[in-house]
N, C-alpha and C. Protein backbone atom coordinates (compact mmCIF):
# COMPACT_ATOMS: atom_id res chain seq x y z
N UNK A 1 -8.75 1.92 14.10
CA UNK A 1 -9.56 1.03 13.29
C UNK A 1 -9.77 -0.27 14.08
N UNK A 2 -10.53 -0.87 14.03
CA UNK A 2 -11.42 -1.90 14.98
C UNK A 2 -11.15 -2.98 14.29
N UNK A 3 -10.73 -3.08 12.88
CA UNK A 3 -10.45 -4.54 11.62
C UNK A 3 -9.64 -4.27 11.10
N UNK A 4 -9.30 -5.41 10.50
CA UNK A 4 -8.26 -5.07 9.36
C UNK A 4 -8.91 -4.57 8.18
N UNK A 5 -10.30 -5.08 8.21
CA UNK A 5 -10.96 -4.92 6.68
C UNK A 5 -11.42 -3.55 6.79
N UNK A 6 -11.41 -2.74 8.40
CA UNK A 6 -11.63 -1.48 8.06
C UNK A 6 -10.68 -0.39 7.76
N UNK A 7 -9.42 -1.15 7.97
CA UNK A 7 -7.99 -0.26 7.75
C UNK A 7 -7.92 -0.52 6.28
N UNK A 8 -8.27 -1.29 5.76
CA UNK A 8 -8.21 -1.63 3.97
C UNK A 8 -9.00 -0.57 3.29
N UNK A 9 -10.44 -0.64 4.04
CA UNK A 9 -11.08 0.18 3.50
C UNK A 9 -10.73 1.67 3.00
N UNK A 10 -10.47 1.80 4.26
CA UNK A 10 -10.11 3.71 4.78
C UNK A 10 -8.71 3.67 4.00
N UNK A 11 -7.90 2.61 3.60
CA UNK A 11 -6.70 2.98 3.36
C UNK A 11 -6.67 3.26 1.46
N UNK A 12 -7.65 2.43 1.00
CA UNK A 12 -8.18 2.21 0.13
C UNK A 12 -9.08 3.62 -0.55
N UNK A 13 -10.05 3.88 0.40
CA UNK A 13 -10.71 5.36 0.09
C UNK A 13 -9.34 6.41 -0.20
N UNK A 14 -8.35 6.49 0.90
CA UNK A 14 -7.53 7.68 1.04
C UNK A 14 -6.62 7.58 -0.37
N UNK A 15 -6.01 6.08 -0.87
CA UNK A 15 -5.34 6.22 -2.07
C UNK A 15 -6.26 6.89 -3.28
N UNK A 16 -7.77 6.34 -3.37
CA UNK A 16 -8.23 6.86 -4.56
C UNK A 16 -8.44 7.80 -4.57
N UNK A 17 -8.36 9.10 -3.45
CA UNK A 17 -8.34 10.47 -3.46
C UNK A 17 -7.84 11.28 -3.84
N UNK A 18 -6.37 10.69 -3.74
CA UNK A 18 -4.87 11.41 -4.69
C UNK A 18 -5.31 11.45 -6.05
N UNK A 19 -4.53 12.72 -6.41
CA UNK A 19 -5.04 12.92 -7.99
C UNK A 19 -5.13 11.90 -9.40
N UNK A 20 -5.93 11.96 -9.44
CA UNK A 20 -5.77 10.75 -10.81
C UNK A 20 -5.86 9.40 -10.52
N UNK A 21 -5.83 9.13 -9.02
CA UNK A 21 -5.82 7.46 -8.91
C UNK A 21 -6.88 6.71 -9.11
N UNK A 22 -6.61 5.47 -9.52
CA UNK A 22 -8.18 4.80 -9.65
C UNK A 22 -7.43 3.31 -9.47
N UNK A 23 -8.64 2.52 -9.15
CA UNK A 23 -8.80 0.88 -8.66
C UNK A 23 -8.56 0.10 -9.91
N UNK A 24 -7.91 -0.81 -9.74
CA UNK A 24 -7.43 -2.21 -10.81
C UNK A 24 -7.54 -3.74 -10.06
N UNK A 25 -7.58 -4.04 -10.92
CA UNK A 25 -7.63 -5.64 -10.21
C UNK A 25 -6.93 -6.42 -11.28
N UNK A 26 -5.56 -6.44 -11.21
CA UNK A 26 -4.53 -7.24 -12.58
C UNK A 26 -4.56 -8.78 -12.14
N UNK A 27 -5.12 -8.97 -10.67
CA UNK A 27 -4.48 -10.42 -10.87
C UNK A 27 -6.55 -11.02 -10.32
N UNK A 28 -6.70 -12.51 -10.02
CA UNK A 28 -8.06 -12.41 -9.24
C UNK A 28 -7.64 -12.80 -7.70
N UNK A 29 -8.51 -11.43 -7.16
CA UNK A 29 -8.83 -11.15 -5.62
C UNK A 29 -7.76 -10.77 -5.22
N UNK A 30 -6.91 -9.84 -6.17
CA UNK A 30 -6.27 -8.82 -5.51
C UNK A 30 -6.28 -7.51 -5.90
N UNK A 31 -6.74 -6.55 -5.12
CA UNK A 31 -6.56 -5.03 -5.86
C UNK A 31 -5.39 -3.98 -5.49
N UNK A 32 -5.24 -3.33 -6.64
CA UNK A 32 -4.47 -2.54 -6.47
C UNK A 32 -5.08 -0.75 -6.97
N UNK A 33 -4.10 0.01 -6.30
CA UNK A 33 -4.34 1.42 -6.95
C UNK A 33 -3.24 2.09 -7.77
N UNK A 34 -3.53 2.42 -8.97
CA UNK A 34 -2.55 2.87 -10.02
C UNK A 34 -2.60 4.52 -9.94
N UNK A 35 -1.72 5.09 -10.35
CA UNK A 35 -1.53 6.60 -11.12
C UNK A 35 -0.67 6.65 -12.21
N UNK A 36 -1.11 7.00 -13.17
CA UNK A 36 -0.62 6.76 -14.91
C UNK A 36 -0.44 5.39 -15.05
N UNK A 37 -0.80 4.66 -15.06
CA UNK A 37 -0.82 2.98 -15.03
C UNK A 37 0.01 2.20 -14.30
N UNK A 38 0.41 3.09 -13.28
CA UNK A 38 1.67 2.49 -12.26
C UNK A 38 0.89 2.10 -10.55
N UNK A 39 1.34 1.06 -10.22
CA UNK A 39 0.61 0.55 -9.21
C UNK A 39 1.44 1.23 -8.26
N UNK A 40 0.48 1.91 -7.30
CA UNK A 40 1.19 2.70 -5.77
C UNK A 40 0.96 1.95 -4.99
N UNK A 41 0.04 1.40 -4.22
CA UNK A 41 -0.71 0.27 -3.59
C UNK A 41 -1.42 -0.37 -3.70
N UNK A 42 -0.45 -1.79 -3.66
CA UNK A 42 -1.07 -2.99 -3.45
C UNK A 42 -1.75 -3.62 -1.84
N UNK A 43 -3.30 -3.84 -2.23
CA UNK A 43 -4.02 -3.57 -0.72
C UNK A 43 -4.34 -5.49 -0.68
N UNK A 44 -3.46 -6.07 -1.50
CA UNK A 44 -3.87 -7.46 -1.53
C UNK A 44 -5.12 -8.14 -1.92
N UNK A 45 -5.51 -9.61 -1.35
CA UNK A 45 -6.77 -10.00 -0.87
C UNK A 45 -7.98 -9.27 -0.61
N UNK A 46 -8.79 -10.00 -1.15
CA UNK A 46 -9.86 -8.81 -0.34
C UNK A 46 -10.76 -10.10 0.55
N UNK A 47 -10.08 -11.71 0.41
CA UNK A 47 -10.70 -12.75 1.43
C UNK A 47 -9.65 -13.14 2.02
N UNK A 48 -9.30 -13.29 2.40
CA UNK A 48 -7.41 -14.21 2.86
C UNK A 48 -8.13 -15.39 3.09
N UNK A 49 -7.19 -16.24 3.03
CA UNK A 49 -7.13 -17.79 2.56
C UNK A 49 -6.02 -18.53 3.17
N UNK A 50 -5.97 -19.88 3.26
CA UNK A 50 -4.86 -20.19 4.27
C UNK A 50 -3.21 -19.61 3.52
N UNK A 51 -3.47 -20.11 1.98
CA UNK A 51 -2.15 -19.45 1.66
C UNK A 51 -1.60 -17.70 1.18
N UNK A 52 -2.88 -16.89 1.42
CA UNK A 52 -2.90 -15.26 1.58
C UNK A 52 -3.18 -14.99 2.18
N UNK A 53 -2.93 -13.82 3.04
CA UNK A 53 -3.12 -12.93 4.57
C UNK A 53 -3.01 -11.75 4.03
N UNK A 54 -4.21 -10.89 4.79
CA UNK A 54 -4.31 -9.78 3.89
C UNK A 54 -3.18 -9.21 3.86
N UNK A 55 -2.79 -8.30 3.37
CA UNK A 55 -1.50 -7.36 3.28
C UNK A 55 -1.76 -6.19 2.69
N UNK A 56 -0.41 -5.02 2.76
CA UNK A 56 -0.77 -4.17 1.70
C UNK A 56 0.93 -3.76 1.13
N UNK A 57 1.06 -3.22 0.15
CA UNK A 57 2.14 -3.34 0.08
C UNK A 57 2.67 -1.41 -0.70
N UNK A 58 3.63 -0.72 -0.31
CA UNK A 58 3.90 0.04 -0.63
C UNK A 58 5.18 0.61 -1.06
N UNK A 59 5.36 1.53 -1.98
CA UNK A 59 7.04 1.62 -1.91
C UNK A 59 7.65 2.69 -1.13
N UNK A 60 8.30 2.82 -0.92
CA UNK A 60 8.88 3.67 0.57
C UNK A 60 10.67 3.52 0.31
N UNK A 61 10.73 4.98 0.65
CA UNK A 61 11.93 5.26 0.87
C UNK A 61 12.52 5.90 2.01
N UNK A 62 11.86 7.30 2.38
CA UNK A 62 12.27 7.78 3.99
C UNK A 62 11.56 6.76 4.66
N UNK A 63 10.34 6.69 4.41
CA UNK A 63 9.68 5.54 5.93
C UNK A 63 10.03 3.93 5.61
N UNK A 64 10.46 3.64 4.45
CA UNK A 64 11.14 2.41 4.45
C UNK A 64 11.35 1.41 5.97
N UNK A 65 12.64 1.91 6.30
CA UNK A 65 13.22 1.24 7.56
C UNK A 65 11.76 1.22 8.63
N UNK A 66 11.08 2.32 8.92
CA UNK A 66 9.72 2.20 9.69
C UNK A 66 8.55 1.20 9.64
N UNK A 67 8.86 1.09 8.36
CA UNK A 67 7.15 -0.15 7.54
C UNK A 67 7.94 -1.66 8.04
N UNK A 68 9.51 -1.42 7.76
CA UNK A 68 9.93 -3.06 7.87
C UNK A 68 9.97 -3.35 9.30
N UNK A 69 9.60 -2.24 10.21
CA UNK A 69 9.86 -2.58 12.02
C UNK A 69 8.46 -3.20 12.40
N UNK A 70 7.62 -3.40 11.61
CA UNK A 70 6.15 -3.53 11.85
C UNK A 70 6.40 -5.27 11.93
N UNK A 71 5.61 -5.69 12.77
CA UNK A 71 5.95 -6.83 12.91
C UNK A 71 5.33 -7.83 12.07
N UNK A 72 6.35 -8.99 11.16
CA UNK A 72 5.62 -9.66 9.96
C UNK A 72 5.76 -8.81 8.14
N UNK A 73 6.41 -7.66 8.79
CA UNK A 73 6.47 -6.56 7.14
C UNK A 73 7.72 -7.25 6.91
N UNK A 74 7.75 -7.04 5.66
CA UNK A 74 9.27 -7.53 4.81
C UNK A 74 9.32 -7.10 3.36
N UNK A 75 10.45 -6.78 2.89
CA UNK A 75 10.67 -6.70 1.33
C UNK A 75 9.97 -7.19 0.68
N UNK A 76 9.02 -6.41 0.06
CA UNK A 76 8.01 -7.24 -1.40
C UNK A 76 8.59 -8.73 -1.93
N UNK A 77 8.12 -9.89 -2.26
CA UNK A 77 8.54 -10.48 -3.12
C UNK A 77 8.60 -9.97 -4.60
N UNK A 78 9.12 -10.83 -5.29
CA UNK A 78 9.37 -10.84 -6.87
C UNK A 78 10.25 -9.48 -7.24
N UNK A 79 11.25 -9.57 -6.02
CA UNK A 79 12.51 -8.74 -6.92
C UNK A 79 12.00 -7.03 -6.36
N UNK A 80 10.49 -7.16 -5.71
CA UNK A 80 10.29 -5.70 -5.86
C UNK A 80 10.93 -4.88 -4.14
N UNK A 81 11.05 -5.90 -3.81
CA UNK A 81 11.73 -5.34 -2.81
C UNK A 81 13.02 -4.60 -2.71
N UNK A 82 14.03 -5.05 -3.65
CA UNK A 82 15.11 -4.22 -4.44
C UNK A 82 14.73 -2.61 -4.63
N UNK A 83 13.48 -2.37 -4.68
CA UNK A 83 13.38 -1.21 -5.33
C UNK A 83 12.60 -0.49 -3.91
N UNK A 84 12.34 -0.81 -3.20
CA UNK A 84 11.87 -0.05 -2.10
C UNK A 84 10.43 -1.08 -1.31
N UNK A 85 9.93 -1.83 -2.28
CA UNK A 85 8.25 -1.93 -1.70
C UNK A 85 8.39 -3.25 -0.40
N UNK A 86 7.56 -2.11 0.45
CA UNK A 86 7.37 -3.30 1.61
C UNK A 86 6.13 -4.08 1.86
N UNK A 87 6.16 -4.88 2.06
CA UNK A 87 4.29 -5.96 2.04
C UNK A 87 4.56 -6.15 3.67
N UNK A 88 3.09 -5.14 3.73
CA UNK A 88 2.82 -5.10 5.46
C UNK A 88 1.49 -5.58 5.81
N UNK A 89 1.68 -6.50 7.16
CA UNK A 89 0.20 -7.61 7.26
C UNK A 89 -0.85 -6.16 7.92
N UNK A 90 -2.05 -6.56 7.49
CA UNK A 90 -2.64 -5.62 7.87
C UNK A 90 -3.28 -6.40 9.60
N UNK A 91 -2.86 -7.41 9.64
CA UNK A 91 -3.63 -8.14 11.21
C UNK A 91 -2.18 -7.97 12.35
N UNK A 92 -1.50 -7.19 11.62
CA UNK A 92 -0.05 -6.55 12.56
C UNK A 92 -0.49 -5.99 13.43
N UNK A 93 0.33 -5.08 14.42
CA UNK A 93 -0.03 -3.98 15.25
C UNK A 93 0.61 -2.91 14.73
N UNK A 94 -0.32 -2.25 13.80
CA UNK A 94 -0.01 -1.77 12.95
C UNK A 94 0.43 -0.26 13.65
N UNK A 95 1.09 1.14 13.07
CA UNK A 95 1.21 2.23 13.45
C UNK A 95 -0.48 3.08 13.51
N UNK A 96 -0.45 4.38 13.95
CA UNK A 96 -1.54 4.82 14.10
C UNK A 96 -1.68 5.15 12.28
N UNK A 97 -3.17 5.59 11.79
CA UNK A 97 -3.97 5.30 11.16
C UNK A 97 -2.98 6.60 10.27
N UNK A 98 -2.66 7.67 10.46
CA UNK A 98 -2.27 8.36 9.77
C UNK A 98 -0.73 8.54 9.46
N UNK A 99 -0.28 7.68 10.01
CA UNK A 99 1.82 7.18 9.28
C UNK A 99 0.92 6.56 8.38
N UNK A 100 -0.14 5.16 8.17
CA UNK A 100 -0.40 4.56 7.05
C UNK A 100 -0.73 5.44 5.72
N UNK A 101 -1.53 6.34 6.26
CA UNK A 101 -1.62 7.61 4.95
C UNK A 101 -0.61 7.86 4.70
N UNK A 102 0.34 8.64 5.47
CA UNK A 102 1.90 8.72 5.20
C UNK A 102 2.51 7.74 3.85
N UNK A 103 2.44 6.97 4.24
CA UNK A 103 3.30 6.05 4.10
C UNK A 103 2.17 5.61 2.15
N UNK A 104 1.16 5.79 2.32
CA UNK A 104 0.73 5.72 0.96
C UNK A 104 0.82 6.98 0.42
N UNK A 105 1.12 7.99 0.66
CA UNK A 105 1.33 9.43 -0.06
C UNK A 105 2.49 9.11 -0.30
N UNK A 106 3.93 8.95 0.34
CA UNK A 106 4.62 8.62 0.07
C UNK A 106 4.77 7.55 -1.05
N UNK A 107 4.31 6.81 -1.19
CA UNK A 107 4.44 5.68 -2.71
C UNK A 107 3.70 6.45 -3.81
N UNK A 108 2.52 6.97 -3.66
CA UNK A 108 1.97 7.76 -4.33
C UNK A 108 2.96 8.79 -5.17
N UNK A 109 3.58 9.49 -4.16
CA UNK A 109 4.76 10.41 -4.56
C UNK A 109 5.91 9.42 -5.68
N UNK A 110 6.46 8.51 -5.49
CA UNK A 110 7.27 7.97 -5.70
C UNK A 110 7.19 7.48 -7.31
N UNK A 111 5.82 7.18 -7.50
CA UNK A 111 5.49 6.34 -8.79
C UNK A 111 4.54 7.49 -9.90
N UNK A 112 3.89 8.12 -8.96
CA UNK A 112 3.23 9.61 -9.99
C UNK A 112 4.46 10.35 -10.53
N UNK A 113 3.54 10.83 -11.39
CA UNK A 113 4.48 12.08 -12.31
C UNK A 113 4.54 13.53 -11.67
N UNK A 114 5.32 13.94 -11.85
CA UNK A 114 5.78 15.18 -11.02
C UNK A 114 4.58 16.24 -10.79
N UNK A 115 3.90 16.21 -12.28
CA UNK A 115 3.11 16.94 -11.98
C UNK A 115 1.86 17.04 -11.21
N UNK A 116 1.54 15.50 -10.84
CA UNK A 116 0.95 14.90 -10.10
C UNK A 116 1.11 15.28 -8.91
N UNK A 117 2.09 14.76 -8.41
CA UNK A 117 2.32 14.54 -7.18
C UNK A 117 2.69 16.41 -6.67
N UNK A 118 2.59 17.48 -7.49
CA UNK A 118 3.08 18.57 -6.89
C UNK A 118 1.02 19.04 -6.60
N UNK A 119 0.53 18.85 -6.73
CA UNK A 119 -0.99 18.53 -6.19
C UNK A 119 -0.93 18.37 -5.16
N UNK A 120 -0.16 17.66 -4.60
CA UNK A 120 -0.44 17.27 -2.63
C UNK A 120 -0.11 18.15 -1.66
């Protein structure tokens, strides 16, 4: 990917593909993607601003330790990092294009319902 805004994009298309997912926007100028009303990825900003940089944020458990080696990734704020989610800059040097799919199937997996997630 050549941008960050084109890794958002594509990363963005690939979550709403998984079964049942669809686009929210709970807070303003940030979106997220839900399955059964549960947010899998958070893709941030969609302008960054001096005090937001885009990000995206996912929950992870095997690739966990992998998302936090990315340089600038760290434990979600607000406690959610306790539970797995990592907020990764998308202007990082990021992994190749398909660990990021990974790595959103994986949260996908994590927060869908079984029956969901046995679809993939």
């Amino acid at each position: 990917m050549s941008s960050w805004r084109e890794t958002r994009e594509a990363l963005r298309e690939y979550a709403l593909s998984l079964p049942e997912a669809f686009e929210d926007f709970p807070w303003e100028g940030d979106a997220v993607v839900k399955v059964n009303k549960k947010i899998f990825v958070f893709l941030g900003v969609t302008e960054p601003t001096e005090k937001y940089r885009p990000t995206f944020g996912v929950k992870l458990n095997t690739a966990h330790g992998h998302a936090l080696s990315v340089p600038g990734a760290a434990p979600s704020r607000y406690g959610l990092g306790r539970s797995g989610w990592v907020t990764v800059p998308f202007e990082a040097d990021l992994p190749a294009f398909d660990v990021l799919q990974d790595w959103v199937e994986e949260s996908y997996r994590l927060v869908a319902p079984k029956r969901l997630s046995k679809l993939l």
